[in-house]
N, C-alpha and C. Protein backbone atom coordinates (compact mmCIF):
# COMPACT_ATOMS: atom_id res chain seq x y z
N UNK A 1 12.50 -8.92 -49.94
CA UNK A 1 11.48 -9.41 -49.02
C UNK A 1 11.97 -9.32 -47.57
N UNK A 2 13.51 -9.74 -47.19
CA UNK A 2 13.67 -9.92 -45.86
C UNK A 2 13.68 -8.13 -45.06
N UNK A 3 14.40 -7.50 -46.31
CA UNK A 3 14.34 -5.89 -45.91
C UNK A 3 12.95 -5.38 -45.71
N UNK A 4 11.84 -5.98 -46.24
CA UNK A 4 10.21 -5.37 -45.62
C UNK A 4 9.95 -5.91 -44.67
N UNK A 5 10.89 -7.17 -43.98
CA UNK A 5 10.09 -7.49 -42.86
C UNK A 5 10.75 -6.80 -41.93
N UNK A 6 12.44 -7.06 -42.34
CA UNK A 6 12.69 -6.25 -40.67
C UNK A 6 12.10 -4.51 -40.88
N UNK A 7 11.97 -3.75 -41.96
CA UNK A 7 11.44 -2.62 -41.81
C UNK A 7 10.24 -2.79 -40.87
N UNK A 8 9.31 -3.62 -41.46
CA UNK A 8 8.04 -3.70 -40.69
C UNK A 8 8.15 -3.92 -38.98
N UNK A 9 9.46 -4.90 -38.74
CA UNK A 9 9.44 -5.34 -37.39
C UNK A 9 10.14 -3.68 -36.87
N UNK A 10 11.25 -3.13 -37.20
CA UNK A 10 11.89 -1.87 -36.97
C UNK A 10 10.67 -1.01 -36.27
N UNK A 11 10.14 -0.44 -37.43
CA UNK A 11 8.72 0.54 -37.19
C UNK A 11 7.59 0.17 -36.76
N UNK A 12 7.30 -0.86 -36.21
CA UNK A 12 6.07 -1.83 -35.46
C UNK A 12 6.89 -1.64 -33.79
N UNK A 13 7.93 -1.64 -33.61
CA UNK A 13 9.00 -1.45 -32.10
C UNK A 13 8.60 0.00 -32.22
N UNK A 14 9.34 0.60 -32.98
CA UNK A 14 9.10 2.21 -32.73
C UNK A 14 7.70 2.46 -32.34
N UNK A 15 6.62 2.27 -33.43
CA UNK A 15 5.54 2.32 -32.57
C UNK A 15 4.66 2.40 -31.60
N UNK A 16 5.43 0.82 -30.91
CA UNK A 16 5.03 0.79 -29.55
C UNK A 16 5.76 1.55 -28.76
N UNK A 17 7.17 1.74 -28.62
CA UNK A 17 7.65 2.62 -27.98
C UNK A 17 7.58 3.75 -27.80
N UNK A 18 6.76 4.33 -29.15
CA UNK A 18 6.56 5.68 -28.99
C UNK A 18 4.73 6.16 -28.32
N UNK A 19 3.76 4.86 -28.42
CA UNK A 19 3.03 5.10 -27.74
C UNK A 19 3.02 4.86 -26.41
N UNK A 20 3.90 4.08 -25.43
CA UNK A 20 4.04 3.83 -24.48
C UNK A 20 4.85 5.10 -23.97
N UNK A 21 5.73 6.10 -24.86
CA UNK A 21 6.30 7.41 -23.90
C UNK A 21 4.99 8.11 -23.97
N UNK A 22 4.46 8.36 -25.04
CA UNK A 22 3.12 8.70 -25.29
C UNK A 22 2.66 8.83 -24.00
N UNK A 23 1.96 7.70 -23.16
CA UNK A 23 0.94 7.50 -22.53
C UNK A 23 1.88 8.10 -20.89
N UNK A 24 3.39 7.90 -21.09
CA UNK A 24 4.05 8.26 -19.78
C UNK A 24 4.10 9.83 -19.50
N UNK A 25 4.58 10.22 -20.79
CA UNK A 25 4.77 11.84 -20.81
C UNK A 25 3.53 12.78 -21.52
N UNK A 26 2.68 12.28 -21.60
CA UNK A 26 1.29 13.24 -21.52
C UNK A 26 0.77 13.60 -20.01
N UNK A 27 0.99 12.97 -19.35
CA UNK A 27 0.20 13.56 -17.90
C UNK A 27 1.48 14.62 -17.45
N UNK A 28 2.35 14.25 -17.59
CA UNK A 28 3.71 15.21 -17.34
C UNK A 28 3.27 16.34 -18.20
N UNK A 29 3.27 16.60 -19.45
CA UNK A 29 3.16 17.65 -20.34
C UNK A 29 1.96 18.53 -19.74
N UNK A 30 0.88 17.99 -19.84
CA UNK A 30 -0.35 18.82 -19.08
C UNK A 30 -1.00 18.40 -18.06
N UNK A 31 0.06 18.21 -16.75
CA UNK A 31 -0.22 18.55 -15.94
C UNK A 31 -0.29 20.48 -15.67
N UNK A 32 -1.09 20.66 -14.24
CA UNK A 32 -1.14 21.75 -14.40
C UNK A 32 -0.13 22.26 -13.29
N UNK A 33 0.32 23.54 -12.79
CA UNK A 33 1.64 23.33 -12.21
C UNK A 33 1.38 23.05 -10.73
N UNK A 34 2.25 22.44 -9.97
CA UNK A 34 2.07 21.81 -8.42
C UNK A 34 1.99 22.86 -7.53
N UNK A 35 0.96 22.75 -6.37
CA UNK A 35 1.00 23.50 -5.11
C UNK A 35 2.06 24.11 -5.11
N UNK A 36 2.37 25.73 -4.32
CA UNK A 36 3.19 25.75 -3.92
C UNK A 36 3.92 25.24 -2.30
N UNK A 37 4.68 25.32 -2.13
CA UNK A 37 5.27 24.82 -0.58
C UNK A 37 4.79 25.22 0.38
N UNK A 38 4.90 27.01 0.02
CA UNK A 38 3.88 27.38 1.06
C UNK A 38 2.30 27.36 1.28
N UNK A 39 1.82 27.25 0.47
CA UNK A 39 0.33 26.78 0.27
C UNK A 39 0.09 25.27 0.69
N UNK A 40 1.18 24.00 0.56
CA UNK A 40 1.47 22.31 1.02
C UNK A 40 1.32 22.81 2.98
N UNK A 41 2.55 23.51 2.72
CA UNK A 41 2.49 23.92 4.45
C UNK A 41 2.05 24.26 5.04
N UNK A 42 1.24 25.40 4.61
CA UNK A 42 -0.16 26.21 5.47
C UNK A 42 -1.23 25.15 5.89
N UNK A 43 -1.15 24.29 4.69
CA UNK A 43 -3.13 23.04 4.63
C UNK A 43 -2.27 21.89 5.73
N UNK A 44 -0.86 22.16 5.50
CA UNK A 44 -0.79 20.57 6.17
C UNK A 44 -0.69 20.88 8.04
N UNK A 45 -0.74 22.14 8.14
CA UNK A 45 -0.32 22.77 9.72
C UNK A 45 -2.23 22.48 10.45
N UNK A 46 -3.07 22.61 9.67
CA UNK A 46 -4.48 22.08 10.12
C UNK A 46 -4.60 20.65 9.89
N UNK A 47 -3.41 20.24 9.91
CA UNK A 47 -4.46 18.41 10.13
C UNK A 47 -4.44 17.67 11.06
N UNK A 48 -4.98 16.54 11.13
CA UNK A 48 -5.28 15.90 12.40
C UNK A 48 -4.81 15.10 12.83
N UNK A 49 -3.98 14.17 11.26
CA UNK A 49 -3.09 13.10 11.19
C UNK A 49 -2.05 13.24 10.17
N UNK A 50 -1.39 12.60 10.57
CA UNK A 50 -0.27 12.41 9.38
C UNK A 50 0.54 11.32 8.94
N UNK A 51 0.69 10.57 7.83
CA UNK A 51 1.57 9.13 7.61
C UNK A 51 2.54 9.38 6.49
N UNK A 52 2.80 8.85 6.14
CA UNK A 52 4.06 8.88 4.83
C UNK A 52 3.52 7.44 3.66
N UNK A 53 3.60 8.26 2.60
CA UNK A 53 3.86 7.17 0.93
C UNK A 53 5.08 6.85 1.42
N UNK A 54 5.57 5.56 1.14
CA UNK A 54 6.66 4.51 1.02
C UNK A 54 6.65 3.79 -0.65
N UNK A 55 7.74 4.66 -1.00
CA UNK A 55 8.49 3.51 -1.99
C UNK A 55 8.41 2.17 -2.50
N UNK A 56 8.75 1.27 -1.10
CA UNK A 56 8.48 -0.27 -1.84
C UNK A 56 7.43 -0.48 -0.28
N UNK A 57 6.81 0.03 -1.01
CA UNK A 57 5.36 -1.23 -0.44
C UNK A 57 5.15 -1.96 -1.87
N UNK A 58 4.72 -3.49 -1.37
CA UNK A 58 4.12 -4.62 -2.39
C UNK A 58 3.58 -4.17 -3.61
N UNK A 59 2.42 -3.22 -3.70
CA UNK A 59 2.40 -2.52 -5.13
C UNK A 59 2.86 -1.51 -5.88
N UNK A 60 3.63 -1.28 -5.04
CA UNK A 60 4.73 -0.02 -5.59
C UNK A 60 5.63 -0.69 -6.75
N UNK A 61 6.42 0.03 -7.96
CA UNK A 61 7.41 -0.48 -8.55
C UNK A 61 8.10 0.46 -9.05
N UNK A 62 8.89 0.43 -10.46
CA UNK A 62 9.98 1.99 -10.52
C UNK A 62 8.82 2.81 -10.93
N UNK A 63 7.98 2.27 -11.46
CA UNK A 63 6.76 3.02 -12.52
C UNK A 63 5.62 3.82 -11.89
N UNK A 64 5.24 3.14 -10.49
CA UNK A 64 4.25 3.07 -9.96
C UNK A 64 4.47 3.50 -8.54
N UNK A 65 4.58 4.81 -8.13
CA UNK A 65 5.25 4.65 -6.46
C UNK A 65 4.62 6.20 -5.65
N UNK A 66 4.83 6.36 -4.58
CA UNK A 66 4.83 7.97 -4.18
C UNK A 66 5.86 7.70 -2.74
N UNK A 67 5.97 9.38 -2.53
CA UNK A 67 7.10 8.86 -1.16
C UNK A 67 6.39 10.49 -0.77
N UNK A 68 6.58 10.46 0.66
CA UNK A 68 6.43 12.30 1.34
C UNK A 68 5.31 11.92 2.09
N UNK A 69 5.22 12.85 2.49
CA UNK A 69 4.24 12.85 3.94
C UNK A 69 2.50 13.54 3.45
N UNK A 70 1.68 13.03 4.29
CA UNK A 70 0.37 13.08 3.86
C UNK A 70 0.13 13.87 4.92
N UNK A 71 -1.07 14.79 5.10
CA UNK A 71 -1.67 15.27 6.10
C UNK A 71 -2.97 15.27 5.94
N UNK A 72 -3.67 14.68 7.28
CA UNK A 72 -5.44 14.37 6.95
C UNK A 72 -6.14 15.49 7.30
N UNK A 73 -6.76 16.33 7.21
CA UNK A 73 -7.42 16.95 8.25
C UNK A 73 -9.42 17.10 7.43
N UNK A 74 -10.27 17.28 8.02
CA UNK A 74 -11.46 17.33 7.96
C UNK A 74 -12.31 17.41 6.83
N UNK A 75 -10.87 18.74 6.43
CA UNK A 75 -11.79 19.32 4.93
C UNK A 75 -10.70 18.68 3.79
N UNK A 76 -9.42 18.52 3.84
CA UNK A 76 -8.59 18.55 3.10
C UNK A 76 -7.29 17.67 2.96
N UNK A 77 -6.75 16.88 1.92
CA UNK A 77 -5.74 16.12 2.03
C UNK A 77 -4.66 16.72 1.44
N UNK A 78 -3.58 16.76 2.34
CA UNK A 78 -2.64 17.52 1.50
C UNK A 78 -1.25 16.19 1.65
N UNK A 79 -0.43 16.34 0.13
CA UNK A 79 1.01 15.57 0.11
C UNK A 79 2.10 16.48 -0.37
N UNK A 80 2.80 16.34 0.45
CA UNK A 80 4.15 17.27 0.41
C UNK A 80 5.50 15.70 0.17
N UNK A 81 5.14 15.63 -1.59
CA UNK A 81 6.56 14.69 -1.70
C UNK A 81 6.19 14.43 -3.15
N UNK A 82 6.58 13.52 -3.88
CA UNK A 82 6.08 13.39 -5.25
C UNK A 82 5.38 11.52 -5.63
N UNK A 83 4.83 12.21 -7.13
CA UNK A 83 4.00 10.63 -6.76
C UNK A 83 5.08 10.21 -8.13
N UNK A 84 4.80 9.01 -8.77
CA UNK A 84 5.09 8.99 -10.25
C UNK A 84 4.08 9.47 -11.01
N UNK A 85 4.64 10.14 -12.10
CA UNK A 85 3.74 10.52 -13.23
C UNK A 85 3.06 9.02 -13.79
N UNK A 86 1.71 9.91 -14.13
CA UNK A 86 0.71 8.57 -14.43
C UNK A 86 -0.61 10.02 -15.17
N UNK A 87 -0.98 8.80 -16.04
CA UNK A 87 -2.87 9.16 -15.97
C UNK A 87 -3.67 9.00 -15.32
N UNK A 88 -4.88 9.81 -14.58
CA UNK A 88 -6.08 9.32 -14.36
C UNK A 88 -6.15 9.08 -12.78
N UNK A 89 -5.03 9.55 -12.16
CA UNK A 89 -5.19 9.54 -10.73
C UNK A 89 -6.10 9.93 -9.88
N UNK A 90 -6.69 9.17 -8.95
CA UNK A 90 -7.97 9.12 -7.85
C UNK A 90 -7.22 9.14 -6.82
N UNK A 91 -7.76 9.70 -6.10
CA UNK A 91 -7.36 9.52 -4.61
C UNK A 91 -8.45 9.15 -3.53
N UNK A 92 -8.02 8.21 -2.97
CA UNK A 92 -9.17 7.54 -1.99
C UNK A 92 -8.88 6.96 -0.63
N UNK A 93 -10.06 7.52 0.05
CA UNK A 93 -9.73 6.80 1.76
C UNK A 93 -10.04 5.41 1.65
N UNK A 94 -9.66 4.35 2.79
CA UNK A 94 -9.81 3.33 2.79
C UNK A 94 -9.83 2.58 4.38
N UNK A 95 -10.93 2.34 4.50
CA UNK A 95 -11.21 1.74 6.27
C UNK A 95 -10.00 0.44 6.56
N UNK A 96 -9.12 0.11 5.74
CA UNK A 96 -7.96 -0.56 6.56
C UNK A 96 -6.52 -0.63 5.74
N UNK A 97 -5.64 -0.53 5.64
CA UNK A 97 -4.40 -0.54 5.16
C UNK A 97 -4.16 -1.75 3.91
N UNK A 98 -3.53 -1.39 2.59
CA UNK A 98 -3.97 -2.02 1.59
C UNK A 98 -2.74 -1.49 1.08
N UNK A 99 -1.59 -2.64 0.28
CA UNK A 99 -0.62 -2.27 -0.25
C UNK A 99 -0.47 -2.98 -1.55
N UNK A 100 -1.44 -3.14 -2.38
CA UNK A 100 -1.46 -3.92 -3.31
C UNK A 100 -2.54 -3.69 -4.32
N UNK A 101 -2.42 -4.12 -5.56
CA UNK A 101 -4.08 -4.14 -6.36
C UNK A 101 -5.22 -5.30 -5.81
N UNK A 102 -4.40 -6.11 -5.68
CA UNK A 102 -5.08 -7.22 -5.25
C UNK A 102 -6.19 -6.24 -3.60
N UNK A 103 -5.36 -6.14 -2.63
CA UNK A 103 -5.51 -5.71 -1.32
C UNK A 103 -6.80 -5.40 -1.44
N UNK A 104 -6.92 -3.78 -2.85
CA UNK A 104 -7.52 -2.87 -2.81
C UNK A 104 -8.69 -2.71 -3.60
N UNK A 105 -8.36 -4.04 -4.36
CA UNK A 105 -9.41 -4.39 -4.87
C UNK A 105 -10.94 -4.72 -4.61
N UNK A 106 -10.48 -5.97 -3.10
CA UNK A 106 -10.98 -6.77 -2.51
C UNK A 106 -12.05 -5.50 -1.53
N UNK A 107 -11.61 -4.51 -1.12
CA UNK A 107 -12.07 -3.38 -0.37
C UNK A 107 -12.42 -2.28 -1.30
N UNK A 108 -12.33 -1.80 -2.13
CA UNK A 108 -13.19 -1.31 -3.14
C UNK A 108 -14.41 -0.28 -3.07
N UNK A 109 -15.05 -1.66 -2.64
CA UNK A 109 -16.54 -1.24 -2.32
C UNK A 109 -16.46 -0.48 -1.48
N UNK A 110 -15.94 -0.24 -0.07
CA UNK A 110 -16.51 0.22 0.83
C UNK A 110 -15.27 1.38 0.98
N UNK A 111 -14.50 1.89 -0.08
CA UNK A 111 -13.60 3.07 0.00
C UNK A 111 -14.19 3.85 -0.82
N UNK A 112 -14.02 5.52 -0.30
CA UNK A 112 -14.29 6.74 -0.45
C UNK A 112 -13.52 7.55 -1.55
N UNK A 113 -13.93 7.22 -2.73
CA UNK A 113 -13.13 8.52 -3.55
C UNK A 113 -13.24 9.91 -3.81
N UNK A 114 -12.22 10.32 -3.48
CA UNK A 114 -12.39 11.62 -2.99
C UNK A 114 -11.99 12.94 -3.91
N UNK A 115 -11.28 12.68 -5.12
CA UNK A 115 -10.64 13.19 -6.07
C UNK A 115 -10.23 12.99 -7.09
N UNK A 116 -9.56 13.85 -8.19
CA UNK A 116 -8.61 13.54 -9.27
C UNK A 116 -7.15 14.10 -8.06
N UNK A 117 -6.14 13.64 -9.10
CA UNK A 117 -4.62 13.89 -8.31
C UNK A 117 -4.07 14.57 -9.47
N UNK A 118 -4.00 15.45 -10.78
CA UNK A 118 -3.28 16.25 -11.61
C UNK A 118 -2.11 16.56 -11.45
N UNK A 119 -1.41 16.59 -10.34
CA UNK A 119 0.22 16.81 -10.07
C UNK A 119 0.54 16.02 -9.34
N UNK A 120 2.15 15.82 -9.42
CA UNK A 120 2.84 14.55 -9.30
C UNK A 120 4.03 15.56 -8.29
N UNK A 121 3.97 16.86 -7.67
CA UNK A 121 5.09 16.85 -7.15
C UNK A 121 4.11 18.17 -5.44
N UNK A 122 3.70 17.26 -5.29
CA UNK A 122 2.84 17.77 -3.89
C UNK A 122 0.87 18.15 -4.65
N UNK A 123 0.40 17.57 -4.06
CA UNK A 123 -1.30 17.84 -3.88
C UNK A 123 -2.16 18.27 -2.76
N UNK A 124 -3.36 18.87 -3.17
CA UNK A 124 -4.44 19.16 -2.24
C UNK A 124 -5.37 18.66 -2.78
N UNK A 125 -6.10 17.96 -2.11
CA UNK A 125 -7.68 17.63 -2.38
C UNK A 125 -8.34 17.68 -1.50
N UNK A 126 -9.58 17.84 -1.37
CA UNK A 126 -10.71 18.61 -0.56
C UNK A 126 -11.29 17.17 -0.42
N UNK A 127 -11.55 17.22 1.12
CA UNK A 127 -12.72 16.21 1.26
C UNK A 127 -14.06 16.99 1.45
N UNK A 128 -15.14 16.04 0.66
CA UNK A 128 -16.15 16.61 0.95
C UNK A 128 -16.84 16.93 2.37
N UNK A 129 -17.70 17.82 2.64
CA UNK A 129 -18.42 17.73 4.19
C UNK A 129 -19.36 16.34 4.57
N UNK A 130 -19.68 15.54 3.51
CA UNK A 130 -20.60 14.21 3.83
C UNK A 130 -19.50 13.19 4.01
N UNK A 131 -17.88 13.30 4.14
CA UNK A 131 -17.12 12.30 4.36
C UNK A 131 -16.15 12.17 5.99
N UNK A 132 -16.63 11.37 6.89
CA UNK A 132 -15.69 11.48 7.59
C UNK A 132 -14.97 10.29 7.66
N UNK A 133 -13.45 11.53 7.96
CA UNK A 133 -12.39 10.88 8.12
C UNK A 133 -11.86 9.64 9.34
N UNK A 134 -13.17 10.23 10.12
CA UNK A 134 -12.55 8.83 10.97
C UNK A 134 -13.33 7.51 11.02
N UNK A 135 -13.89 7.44 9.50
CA UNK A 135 -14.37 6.37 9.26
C UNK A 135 -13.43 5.49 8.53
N UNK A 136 -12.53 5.65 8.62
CA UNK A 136 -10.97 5.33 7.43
C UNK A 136 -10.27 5.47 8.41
N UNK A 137 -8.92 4.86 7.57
CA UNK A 137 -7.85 4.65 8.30
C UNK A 137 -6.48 5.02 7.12
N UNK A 138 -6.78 4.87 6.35
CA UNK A 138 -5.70 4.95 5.00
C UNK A 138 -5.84 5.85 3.34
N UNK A 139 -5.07 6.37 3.40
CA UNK A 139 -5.13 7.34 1.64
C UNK A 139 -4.68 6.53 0.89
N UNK A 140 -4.99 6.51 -0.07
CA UNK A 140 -4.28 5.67 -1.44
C UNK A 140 -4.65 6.44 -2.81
N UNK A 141 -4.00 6.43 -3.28
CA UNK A 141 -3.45 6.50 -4.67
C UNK A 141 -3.57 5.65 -5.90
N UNK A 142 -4.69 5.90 -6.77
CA UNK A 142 -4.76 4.47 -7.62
C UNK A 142 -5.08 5.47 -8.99
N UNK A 143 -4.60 4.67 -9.69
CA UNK A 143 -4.50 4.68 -11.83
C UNK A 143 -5.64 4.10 -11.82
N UNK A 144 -6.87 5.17 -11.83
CA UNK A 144 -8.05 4.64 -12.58
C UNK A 144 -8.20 3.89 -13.83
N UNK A 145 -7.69 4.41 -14.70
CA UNK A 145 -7.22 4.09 -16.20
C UNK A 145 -6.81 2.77 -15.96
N UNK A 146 -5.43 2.54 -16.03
CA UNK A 146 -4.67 0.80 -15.92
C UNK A 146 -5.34 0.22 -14.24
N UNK A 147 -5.84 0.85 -13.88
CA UNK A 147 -5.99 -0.15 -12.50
C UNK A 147 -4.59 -0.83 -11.54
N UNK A 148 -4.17 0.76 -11.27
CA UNK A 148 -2.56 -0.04 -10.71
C UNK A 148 -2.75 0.66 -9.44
N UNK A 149 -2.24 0.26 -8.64
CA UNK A 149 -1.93 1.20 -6.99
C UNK A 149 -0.72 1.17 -7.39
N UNK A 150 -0.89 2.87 -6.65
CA UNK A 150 0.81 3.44 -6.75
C UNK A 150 0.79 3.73 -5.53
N UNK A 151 0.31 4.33 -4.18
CA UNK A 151 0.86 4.47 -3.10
C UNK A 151 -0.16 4.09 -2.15
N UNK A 152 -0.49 3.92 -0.65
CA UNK A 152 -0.93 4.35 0.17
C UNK A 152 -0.42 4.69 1.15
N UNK A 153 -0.97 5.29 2.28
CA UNK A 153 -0.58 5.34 3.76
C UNK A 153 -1.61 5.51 4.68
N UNK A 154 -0.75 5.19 6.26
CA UNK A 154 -1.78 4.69 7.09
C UNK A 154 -1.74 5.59 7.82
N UNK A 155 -3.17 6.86 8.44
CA UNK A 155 -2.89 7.62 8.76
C UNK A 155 -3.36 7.39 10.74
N UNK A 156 -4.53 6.33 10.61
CA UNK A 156 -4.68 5.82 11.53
C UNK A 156 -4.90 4.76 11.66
């Protein structure tokens, strides 16, 4: 009897552990492959602004983070740095600076999503022509899926 339970407790751990790499290393596996440098560099030489992802801002953690430089420009957002691997990434403007779930929550409503994010080691996303940028002030980075912020920055 005591050998079926710890079996059960054994392979009930494995389980979870193996759906939790599961859920880490599927967006890694098919992702599709990242910008190249020179293609990051060409989009980021037309922009208008520029800020940096930071590491430990308040909702950042080892899991949850981006670091590298952003470039805003009219049509297009480009990041030259890496984010953490995740599912389900959005990318969105935001009319004031927000480093938290809580923050970004609260502002929500009145932020612009602008994308999926598929790679984790430099992006481009297109803003649409009905969005302007200088109605915002900040990019962010959020896990649609779990509802986590992993980065923002302040571009103005």
């Amino acid at each position: 009897m005591l050998r079926w339970i710890i079996l059960s407790a054994t392979h009930g751990i494995m389980l979870v552990v193996g759906f939790a790499l599961g859920i880490y290393l599927l967006p890694i596996i098919t992702a599709p492959p990242s910008p190249d440098q020179a293609m990051l560099t060409e989009s980021a030489q037309t922009a208008l602004y520029k800020a940096d992802f930071q590491r430990d801002l308040r909702g950042s953690d080892f899991l949850h983070w981006g670091e590298g430089t952003v470039s805003v420009s009219a049509t297009q957002i480009t990041h030259q740095g890496s984010l953490a691997p995740g599912p389900d990434y959005k990318l969105y403007l935001v009319p004031e600076f927000v480093e938290d779930e809580a923050e970004f929550l609260a502002v929500r409503d009145t932020a612009q999503r602008l994308g999926d994010i598929k790679t984790f080691d430099g992006f481009l996303v297109d803003v649409p022509s009905t969005v302007d940028i200088e109605a915002y002030t900040t990019v962010l980075v959020w896990c649609e899926t779990f509802g986590e912020f992993i980065s923002a920055a302040k571009y103005r």
